[in-house]
C-alpha atoms as a PDB file:
ATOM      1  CA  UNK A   1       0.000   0.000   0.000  1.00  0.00           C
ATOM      2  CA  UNK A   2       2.661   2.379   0.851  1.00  0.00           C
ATOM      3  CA  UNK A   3       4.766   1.926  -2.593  1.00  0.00           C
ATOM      4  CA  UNK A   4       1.590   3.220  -4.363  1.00  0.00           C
ATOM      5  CA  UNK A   5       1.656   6.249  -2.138  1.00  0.00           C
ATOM      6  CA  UNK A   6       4.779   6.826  -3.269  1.00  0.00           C
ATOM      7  CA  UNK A   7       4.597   6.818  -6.695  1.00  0.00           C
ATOM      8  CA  UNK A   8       5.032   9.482  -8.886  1.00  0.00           C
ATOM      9  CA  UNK A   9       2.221  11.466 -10.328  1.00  0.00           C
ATOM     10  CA  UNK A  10       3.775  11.334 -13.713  1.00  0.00           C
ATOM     11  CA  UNK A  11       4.217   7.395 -13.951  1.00  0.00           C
ATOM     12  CA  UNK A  12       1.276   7.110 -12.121  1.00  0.00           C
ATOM     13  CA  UNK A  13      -0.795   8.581 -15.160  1.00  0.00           C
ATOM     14  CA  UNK A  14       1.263   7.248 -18.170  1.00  0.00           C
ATOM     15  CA  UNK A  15       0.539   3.682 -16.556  1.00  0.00           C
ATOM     16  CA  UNK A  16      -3.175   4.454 -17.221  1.00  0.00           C
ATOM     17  CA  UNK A  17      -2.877   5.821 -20.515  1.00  0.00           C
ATOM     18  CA  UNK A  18      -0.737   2.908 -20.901  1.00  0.00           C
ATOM     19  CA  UNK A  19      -3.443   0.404 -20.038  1.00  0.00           C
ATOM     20  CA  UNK A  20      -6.209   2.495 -21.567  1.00  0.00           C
ATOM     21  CA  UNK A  21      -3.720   2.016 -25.039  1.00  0.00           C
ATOM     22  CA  UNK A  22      -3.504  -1.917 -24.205  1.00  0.00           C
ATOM     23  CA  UNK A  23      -7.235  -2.344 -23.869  1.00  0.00           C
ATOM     24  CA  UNK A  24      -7.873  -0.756 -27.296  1.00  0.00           C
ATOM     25  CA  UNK A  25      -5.303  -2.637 -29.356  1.00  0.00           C
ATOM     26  CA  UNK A  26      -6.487  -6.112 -27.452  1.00  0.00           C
ATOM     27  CA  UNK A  27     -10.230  -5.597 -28.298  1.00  0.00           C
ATOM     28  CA  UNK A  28      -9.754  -3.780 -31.538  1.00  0.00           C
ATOM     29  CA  UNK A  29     -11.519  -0.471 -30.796  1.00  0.00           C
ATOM     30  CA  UNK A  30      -9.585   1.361 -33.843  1.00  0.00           C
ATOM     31  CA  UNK A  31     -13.279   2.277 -34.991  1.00  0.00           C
ATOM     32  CA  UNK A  32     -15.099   3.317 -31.607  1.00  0.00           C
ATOM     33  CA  UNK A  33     -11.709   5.390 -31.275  1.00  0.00           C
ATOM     34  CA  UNK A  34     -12.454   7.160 -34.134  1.00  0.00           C
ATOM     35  CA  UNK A  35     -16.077   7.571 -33.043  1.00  0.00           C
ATOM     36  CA  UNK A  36     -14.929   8.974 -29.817  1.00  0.00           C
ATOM     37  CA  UNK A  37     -12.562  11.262 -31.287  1.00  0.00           C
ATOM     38  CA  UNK A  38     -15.320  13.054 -34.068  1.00  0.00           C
ATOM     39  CA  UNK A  39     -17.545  13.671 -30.550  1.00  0.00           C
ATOM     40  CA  UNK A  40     -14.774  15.268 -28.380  1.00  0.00           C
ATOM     41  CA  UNK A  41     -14.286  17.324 -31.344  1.00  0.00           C
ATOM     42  CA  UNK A  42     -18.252  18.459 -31.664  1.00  0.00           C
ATOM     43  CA  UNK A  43     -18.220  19.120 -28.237  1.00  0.00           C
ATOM     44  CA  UNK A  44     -15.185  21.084 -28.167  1.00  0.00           C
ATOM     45  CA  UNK A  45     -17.075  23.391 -30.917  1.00  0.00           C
ATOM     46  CA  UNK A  46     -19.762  23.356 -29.123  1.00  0.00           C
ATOM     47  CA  UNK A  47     -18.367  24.240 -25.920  1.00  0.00           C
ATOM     48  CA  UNK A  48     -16.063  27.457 -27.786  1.00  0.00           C
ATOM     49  CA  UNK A  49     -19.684  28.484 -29.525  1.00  0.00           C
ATOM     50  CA  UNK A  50     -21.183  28.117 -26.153  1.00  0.00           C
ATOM     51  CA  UNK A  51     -18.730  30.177 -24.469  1.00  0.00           C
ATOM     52  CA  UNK A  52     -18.478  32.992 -26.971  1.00  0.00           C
ATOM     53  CA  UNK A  53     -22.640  32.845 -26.607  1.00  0.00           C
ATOM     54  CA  UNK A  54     -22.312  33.486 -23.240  1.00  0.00           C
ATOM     55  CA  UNK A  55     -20.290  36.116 -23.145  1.00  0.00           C
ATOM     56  CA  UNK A  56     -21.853  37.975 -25.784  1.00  0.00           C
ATOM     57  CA  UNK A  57     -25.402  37.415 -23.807  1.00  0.00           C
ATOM     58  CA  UNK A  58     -23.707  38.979 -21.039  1.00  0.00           C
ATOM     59  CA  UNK A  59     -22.520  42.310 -23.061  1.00  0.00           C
ATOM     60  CA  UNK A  60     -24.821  42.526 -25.410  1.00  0.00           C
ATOM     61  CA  UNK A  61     -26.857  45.939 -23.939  1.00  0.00           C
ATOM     62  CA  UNK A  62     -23.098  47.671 -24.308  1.00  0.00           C
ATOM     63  CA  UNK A  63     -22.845  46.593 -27.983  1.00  0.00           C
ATOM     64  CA  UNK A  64     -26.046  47.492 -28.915  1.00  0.00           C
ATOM     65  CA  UNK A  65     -24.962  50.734 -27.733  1.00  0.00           C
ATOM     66  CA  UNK A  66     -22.041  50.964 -30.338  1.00  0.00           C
ATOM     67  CA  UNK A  67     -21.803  52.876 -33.684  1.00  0.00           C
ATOM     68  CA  UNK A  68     -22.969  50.115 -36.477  1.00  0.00           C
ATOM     69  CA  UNK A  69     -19.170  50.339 -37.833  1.00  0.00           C
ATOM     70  CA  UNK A  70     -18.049  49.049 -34.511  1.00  0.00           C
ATOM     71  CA  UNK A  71     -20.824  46.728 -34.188  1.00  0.00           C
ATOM     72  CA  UNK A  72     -20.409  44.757 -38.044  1.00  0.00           C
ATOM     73  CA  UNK A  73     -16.145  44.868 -37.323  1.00  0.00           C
ATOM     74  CA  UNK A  74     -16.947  43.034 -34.246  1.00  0.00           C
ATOM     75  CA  UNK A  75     -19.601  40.608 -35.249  1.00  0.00           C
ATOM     76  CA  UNK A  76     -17.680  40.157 -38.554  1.00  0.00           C
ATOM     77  CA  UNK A  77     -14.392  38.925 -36.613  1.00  0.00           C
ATOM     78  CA  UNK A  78     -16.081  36.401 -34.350  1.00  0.00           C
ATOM     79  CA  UNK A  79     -18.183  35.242 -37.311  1.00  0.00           C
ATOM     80  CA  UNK A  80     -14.842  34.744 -39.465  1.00  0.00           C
ATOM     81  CA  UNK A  81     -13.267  33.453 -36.280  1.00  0.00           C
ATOM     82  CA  UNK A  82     -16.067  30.848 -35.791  1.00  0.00           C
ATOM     83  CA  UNK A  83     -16.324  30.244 -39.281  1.00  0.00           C
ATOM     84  CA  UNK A  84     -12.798  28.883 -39.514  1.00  0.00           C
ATOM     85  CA  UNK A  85     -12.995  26.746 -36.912  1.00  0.00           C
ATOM     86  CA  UNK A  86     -16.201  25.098 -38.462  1.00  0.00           C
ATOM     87  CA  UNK A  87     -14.501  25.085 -41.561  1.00  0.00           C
ATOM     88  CA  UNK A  88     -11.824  23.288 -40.280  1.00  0.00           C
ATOM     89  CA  UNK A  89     -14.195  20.856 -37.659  1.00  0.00           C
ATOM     90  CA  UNK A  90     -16.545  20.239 -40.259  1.00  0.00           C
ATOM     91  CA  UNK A  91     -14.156  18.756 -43.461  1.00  0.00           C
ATOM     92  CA  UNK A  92     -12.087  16.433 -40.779  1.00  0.00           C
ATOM     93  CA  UNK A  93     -15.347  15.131 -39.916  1.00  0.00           C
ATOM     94  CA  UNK A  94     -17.052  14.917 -42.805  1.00  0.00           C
ATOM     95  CA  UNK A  95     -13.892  14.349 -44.706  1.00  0.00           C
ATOM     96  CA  UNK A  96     -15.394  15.984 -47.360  1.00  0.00           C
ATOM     97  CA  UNK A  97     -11.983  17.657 -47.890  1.00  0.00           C
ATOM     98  CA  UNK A  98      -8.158  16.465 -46.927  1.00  0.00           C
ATOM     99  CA  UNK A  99      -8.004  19.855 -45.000  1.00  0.00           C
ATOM    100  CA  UNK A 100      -4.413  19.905 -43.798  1.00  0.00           C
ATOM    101  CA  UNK A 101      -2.872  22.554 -41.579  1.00  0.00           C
ATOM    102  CA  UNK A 102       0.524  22.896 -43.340  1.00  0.00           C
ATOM    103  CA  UNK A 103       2.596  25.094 -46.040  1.00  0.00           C
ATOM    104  CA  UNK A 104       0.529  28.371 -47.092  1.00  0.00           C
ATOM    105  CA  UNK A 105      -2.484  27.167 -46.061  1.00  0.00           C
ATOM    106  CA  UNK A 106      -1.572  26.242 -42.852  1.00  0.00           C
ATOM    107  CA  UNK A 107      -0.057  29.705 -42.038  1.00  0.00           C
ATOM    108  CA  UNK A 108      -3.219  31.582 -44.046  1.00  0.00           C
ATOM    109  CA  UNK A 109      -5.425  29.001 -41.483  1.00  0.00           C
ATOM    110  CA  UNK A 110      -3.778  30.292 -38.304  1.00  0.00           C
ATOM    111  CA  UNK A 111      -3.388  33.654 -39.243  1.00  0.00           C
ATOM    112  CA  UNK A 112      -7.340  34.211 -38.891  1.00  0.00           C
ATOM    113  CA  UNK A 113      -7.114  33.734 -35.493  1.00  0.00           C
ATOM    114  CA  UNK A 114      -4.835  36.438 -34.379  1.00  0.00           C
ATOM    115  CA  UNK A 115      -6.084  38.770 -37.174  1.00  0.00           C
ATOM    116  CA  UNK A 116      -9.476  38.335 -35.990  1.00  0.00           C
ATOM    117  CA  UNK A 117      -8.648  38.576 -31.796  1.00  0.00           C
ATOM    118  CA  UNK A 118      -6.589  41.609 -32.930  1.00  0.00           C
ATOM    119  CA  UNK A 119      -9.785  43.483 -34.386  1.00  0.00           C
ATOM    120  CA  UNK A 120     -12.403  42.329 -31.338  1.00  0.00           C
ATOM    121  CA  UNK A 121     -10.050  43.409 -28.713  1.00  0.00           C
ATOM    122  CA  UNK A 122      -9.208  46.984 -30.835  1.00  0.00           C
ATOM    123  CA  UNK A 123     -13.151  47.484 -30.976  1.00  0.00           C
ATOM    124  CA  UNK A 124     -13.776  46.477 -27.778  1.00  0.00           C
ATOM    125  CA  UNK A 125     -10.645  48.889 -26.488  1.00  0.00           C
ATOM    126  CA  UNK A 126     -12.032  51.966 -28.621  1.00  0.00           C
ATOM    127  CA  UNK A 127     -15.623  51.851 -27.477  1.00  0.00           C
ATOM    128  CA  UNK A 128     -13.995  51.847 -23.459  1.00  0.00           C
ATOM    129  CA  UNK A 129     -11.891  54.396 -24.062  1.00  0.00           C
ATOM    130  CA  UNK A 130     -13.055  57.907 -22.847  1.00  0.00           C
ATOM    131  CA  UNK A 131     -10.886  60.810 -24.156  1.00  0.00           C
END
């Protein structure tokens, strides 16, 4: 009993991850895998469009209050934002489309996401700032 208190945190967890690699190669669960791994990745969506939801519920009597220029930038940049992460979701799921994340379109891919943080935060930082 007291060896296992002593283990390390570290082993401790690759010795589960370990097993949990054993039990899938033993029973063959290549496919429920797979299965698994298209859900974790709806739900992750889910949970960013959930969050950004949330937050925009909680703001949204300030934003209504904005100019309409500063109101389309923002919506436009979490639309884009949103839109290239369902781009990307959506073709590895469907597999619709080899969608890799590498050479030019790679960097084009990841580029929306600063690009479009870049523009919410500088709307967002010019409709709180009081002169």
């Amino acid at each position: 009993m007291r060896a296992h208190r002593n283990e390390h945190p570290t082993v401790r967890a690759f010795a589960i991850i370990l097993a949990i690699v054993c039990v899938i190669v033993i029973f063959q669960l290549y496919a429920t895998l797979v299965v698994a791994a298209a859900l974790l990745q709806i739900a992750f969506f889910l949970a960013i469009a959930f969050f950004l939801f949330l937050f925009w519920r909680e703001r949204r009597a300030g934003i209504a209050l904005w100019p309409t220029r500063a109101k389309w930038a923002f919506y436009g940049a979490v639309f884009v934002a949103l839109a290239n992460l369902g781009l990307y979701f959506g073709a590895r799921l469907l597999e619709t489309h080899g969608l890799s994340i590498n050479g030019w379109t790679g960097a084009a891919w990841l580029l929306v996401f600063p690009l479009c943080g870049y523009s919410i935060w500088r709307v967002w930082h010019d409709q709180h700032t009081y002169y």
